[in-house]
PDB file of N, CA and C in Angstrom:
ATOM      1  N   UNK A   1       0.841  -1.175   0.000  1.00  0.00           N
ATOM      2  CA  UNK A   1       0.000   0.000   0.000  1.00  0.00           C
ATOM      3  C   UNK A   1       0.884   1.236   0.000  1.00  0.00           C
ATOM      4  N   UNK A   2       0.161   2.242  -0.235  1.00  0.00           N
ATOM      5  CA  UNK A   2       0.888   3.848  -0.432  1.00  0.00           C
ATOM      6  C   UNK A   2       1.203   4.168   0.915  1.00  0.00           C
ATOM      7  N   UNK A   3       1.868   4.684   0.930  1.00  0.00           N
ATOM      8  CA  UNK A   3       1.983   5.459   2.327  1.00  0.00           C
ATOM      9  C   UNK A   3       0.789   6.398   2.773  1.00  0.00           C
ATOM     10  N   UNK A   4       0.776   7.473   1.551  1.00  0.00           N
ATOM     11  CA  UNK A   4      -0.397   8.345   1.647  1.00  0.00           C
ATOM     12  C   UNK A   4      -1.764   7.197   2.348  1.00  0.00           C
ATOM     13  N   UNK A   5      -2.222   6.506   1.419  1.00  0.00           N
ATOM     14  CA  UNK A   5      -3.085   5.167   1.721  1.00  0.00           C
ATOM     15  C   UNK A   5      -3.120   4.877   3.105  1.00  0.00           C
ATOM     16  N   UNK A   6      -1.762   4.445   3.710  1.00  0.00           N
ATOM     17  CA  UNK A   6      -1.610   3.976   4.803  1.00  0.00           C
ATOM     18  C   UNK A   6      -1.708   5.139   6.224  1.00  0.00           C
ATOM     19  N   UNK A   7      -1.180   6.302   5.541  1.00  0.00           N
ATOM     20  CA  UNK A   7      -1.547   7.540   6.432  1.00  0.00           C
ATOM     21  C   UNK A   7      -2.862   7.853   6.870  1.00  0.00           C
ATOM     22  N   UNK A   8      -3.621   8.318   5.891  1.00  0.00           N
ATOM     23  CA  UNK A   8      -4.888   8.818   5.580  1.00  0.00           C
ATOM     24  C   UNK A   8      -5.663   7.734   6.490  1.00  0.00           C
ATOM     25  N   UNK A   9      -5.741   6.535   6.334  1.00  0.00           N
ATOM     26  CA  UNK A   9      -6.232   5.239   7.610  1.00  0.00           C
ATOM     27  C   UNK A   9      -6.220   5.462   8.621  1.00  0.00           C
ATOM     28  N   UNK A  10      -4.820   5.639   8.721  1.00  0.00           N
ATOM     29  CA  UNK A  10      -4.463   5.748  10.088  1.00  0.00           C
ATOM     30  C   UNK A  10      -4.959   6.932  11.097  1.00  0.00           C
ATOM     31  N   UNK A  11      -5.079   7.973  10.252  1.00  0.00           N
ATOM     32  CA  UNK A  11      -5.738   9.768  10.375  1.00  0.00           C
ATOM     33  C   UNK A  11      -7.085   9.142  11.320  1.00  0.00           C
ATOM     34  N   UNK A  12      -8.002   8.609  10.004  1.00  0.00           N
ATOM     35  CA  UNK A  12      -9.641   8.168  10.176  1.00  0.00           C
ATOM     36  C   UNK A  12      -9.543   7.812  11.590  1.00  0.00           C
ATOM     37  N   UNK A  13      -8.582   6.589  11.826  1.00  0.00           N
ATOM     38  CA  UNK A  13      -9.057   6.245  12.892  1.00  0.00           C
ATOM     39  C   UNK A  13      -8.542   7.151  14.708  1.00  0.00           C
ATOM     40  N   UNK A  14      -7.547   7.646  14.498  1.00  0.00           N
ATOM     41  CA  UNK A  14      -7.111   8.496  15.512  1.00  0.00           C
ATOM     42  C   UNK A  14      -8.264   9.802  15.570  1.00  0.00           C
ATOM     43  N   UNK A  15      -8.527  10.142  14.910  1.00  0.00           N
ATOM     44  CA  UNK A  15      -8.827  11.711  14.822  1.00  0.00           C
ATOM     45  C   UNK A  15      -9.923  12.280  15.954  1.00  0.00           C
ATOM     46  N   UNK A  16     -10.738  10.894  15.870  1.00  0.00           N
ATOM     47  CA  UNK A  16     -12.154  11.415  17.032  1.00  0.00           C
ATOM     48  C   UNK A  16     -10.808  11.220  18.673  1.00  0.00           C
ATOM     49  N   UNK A  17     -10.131  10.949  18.237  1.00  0.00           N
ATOM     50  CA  UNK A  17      -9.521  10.584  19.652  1.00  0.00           C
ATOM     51  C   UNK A  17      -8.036  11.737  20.120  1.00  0.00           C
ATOM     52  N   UNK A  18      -7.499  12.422  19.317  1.00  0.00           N
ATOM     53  CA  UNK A  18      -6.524  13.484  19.596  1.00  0.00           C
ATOM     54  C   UNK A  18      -6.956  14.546  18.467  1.00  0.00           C
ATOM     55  N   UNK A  19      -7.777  14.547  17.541  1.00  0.00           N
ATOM     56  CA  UNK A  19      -8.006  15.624  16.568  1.00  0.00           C
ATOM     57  C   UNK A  19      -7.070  15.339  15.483  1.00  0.00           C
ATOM     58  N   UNK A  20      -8.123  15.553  14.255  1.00  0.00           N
ATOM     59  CA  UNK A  20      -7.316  15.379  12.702  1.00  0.00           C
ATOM     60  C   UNK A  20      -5.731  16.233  12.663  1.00  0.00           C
ATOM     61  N   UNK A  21      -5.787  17.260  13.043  1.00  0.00           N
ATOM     62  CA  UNK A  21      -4.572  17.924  12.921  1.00  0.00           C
ATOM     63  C   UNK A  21      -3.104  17.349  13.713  1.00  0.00           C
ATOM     64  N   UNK A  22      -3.354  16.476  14.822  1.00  0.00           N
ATOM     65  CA  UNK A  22      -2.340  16.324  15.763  1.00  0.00           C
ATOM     66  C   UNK A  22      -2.068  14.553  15.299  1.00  0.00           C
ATOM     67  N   UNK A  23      -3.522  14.038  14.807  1.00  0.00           N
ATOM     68  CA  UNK A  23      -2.976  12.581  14.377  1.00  0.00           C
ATOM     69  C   UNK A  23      -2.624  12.972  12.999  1.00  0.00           C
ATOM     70  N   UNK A  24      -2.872  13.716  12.095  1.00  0.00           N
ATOM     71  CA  UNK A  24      -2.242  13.741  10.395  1.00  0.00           C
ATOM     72  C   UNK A  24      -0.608  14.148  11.060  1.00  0.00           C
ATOM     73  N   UNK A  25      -0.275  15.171  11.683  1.00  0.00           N
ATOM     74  CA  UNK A  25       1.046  15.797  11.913  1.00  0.00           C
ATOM     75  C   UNK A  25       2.156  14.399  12.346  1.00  0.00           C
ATOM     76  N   UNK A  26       1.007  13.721  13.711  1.00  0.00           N
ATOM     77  CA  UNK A  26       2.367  12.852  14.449  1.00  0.00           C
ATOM     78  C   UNK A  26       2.544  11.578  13.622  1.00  0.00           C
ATOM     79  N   UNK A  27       1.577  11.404  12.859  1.00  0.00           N
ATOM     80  CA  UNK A  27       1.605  10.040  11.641  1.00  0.00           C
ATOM     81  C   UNK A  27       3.092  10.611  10.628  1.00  0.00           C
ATOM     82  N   UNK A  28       2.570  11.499  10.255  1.00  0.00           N
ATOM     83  CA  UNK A  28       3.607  12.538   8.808  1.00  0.00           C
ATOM     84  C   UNK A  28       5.151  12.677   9.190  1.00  0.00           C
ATOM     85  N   UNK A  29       4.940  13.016  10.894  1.00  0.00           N
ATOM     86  CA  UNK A  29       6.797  13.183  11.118  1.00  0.00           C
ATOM     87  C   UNK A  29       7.079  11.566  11.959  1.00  0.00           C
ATOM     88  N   UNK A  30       6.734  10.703  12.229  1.00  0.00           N
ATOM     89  CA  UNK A  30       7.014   9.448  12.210  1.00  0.00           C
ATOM     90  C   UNK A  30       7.415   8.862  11.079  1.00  0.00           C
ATOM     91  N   UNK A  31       6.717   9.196  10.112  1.00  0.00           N
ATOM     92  CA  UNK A  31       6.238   8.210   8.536  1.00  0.00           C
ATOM     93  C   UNK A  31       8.097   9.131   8.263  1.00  0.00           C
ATOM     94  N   UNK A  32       8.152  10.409   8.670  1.00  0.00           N
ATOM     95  CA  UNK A  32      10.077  10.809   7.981  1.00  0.00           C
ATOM     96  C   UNK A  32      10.989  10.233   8.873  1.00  0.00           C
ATOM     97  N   UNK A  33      11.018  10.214  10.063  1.00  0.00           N
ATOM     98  CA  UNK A  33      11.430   9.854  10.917  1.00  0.00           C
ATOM     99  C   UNK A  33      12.162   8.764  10.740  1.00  0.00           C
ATOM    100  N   UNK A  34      11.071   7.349  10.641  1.00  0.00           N
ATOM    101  CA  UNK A  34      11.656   6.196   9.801  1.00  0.00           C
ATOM    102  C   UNK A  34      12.068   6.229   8.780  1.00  0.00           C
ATOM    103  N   UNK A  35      11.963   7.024   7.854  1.00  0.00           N
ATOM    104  CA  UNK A  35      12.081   6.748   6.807  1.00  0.00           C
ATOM    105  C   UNK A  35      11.342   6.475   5.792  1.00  0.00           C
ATOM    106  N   UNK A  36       9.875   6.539   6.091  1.00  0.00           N
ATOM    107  CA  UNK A  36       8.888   5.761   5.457  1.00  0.00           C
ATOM    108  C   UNK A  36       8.621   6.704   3.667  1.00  0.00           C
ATOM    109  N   UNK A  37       8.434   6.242   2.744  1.00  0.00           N
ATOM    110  CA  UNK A  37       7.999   7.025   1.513  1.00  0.00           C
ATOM    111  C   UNK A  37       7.567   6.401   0.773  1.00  0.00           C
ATOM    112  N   UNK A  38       6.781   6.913   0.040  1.00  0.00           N
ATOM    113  CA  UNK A  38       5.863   5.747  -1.699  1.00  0.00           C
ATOM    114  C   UNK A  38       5.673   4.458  -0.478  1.00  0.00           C
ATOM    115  N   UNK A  39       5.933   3.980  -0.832  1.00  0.00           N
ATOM    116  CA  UNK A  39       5.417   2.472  -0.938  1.00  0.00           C
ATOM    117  C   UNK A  39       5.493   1.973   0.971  1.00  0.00           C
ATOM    118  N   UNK A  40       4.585   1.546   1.355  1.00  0.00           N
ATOM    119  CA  UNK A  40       4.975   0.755   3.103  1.00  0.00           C
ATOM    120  C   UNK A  40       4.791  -0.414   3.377  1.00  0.00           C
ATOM    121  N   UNK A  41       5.871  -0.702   4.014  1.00  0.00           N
ATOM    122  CA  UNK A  41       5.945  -2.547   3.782  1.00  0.00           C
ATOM    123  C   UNK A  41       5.202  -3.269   5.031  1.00  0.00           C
ATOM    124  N   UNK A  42       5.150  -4.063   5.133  1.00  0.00           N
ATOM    125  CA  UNK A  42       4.551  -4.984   6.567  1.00  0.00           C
ATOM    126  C   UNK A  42       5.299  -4.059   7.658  1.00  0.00           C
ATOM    127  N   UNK A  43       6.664  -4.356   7.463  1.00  0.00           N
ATOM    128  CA  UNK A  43       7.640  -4.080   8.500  1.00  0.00           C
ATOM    129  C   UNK A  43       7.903  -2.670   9.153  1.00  0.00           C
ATOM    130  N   UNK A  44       8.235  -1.914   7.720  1.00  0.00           N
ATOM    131  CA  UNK A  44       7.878  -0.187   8.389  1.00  0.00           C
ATOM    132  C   UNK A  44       6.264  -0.209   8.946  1.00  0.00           C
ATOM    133  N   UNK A  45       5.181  -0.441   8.263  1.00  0.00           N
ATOM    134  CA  UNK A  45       3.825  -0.568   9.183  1.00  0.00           C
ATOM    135  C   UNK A  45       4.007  -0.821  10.509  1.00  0.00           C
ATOM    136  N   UNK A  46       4.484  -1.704  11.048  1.00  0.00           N
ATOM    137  CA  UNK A  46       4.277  -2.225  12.441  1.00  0.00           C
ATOM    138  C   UNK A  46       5.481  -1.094  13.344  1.00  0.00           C
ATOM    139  N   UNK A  47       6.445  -0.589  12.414  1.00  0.00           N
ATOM    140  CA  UNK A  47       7.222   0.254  13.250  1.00  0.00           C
ATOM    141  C   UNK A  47       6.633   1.378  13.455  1.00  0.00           C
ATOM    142  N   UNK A  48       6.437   1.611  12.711  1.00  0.00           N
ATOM    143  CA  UNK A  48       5.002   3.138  12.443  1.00  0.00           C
ATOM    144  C   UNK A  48       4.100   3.347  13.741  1.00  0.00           C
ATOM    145  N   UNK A  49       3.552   2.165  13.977  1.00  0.00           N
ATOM    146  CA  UNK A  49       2.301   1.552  14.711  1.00  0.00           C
ATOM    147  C   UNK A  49       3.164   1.655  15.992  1.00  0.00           C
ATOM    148  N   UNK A  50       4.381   1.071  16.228  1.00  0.00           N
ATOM    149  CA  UNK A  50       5.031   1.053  17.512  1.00  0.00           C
ATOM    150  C   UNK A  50       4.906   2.453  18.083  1.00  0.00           C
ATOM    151  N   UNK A  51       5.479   3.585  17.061  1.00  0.00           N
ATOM    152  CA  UNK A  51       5.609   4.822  17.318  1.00  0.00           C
ATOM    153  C   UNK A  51       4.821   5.281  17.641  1.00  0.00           C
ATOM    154  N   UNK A  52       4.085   5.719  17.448  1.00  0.00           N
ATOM    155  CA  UNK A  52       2.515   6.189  17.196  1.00  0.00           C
ATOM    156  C   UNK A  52       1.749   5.697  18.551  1.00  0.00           C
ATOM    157  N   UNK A  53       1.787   4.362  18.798  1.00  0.00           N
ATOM    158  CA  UNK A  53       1.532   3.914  19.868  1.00  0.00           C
ATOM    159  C   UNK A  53       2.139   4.299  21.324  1.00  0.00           C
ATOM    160  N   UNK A  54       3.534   4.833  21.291  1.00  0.00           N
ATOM    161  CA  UNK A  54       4.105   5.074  22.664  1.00  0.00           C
ATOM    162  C   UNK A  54       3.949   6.446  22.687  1.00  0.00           C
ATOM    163  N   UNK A  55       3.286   7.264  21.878  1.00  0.00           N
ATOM    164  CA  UNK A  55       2.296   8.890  21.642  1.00  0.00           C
ATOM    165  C   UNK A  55       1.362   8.541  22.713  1.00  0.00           C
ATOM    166  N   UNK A  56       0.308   7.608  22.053  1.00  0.00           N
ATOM    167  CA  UNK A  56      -0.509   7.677  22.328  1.00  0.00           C
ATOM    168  C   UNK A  56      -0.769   7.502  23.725  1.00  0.00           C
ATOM    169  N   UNK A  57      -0.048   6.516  24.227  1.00  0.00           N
ATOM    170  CA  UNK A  57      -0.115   6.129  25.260  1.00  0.00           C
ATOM    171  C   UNK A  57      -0.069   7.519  26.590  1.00  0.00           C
ATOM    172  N   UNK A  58       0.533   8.556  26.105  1.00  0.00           N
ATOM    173  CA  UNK A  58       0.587   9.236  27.002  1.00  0.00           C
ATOM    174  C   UNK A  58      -0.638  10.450  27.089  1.00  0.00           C
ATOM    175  N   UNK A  59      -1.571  10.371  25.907  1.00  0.00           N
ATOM    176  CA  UNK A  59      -2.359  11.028  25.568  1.00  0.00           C
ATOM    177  C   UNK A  59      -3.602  10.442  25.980  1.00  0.00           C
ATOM    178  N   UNK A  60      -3.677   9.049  25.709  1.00  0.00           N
ATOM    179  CA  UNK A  60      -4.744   8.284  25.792  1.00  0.00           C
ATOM    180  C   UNK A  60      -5.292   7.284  27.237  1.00  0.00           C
ATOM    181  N   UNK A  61      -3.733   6.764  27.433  1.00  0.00           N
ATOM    182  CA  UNK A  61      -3.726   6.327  28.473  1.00  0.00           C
ATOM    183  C   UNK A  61      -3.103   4.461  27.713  1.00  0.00           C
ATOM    184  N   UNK A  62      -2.503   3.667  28.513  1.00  0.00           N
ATOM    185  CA  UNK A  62      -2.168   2.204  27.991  1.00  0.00           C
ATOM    186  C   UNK A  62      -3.264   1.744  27.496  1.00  0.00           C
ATOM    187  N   UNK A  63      -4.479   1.086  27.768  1.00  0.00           N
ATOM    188  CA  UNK A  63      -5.158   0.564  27.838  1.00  0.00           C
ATOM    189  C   UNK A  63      -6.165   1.129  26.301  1.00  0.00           C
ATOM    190  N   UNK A  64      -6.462   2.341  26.382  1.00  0.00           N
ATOM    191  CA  UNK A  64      -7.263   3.125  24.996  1.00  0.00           C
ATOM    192  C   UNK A  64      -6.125   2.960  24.177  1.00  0.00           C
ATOM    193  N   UNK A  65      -4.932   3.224  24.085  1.00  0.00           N
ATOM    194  CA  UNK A  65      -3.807   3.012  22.983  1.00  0.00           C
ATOM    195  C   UNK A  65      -3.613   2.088  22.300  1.00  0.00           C
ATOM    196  N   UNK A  66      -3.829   0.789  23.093  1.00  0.00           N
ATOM    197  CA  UNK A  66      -3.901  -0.559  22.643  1.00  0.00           C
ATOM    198  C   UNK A  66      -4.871  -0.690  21.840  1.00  0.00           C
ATOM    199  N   UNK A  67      -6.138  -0.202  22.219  1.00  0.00           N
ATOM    200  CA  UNK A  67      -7.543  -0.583  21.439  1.00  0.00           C
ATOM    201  C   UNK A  67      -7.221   0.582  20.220  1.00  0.00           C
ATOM    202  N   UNK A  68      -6.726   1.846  19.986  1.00  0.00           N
ATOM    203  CA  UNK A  68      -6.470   2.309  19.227  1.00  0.00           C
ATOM    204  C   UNK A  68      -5.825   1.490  17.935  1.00  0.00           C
ATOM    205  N   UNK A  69      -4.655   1.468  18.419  1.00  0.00           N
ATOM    206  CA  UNK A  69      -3.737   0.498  17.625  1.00  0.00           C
ATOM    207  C   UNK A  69      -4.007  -0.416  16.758  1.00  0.00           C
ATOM    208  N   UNK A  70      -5.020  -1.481  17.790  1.00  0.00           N
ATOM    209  CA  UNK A  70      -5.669  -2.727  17.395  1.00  0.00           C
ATOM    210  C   UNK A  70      -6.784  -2.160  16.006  1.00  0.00           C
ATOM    211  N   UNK A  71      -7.479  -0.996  16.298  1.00  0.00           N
ATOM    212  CA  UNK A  71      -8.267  -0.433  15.285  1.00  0.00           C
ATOM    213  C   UNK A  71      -7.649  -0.183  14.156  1.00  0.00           C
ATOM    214  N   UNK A  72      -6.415   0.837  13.947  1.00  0.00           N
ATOM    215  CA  UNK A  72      -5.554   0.789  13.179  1.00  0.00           C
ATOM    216  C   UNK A  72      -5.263  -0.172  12.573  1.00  0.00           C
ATOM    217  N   UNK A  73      -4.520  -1.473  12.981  1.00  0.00           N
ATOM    218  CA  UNK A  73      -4.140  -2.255  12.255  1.00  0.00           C
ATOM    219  C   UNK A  73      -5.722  -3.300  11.632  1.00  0.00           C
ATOM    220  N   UNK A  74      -6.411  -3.049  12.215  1.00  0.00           N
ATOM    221  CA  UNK A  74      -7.781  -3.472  11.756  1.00  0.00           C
ATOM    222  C   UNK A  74      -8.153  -2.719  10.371  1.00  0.00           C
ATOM    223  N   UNK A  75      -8.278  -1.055  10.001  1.00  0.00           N
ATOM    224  CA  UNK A  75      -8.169   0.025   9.112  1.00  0.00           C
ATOM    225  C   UNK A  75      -7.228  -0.620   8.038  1.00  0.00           C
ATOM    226  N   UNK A  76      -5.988  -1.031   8.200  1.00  0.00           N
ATOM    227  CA  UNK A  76      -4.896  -0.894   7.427  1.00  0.00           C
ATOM    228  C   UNK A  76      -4.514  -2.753   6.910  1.00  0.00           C
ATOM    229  N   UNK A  77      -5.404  -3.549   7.402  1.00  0.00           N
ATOM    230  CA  UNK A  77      -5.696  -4.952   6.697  1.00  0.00           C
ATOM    231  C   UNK A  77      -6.802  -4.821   6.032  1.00  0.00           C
ATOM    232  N   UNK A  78      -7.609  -4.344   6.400  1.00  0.00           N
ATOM    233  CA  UNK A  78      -9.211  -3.905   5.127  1.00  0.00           C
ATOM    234  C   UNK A  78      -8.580  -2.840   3.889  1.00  0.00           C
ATOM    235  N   UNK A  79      -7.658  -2.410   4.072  1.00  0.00           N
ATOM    236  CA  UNK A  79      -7.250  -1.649   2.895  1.00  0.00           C
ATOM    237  C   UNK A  79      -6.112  -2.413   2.177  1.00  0.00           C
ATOM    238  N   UNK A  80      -5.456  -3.002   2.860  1.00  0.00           N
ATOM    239  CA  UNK A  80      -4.624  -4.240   2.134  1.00  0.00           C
ATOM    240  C   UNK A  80      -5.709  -5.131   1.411  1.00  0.00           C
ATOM    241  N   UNK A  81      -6.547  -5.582   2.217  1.00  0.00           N
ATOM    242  CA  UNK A  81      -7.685  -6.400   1.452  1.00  0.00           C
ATOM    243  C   UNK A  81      -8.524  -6.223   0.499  1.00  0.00           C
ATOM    244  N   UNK A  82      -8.730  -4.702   0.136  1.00  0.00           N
ATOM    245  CA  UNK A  82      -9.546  -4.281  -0.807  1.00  0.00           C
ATOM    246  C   UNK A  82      -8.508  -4.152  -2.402  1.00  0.00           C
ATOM    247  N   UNK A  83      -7.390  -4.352  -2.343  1.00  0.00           N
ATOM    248  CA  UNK A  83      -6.417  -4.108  -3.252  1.00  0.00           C
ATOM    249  C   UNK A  83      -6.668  -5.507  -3.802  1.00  0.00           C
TER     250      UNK A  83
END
């Protein structure tokens, strides 16, 4: 999948939970961070997800982060699947 693809998912599902602006931003400088561009593999995905996740955690709390996450990677196999 695209990155953009894989971003934009990831947005949907954060957004009711820290606001579109703060999940598009902390997705965008993670996604450089790693390294991520064009194309995202299994492997950058789940590192992505790591990141993103130890955010959240301090925003959300352990427990909502996890179920976040779990949503995410739920978002981002239905879009693998629709390809």
């Amino acid at each position: 999948m695209t990155t953009r693809e894989a971003v934009d998912a990831m947005v949907k599902v954060m957004a009711p939970y820290i606001g579109d602006t703060m999940a598009r931003s902390a997705t965008e400088a993670n996604c450089q961070k790693l390294g991520i561009a064009g194309t995202m593999s299994r492997d950058q995905m789940e590192a992505l997800l790591a990141k993103i996740g130890g955010g959240l955690n301090i925003f959300l709390g352990r427990d909502k982060a996890v179920s976040v996450i779990a949503e995410m990677r739920g978002a981002l196999a239905a879009l693998e699947g629709s390809r």
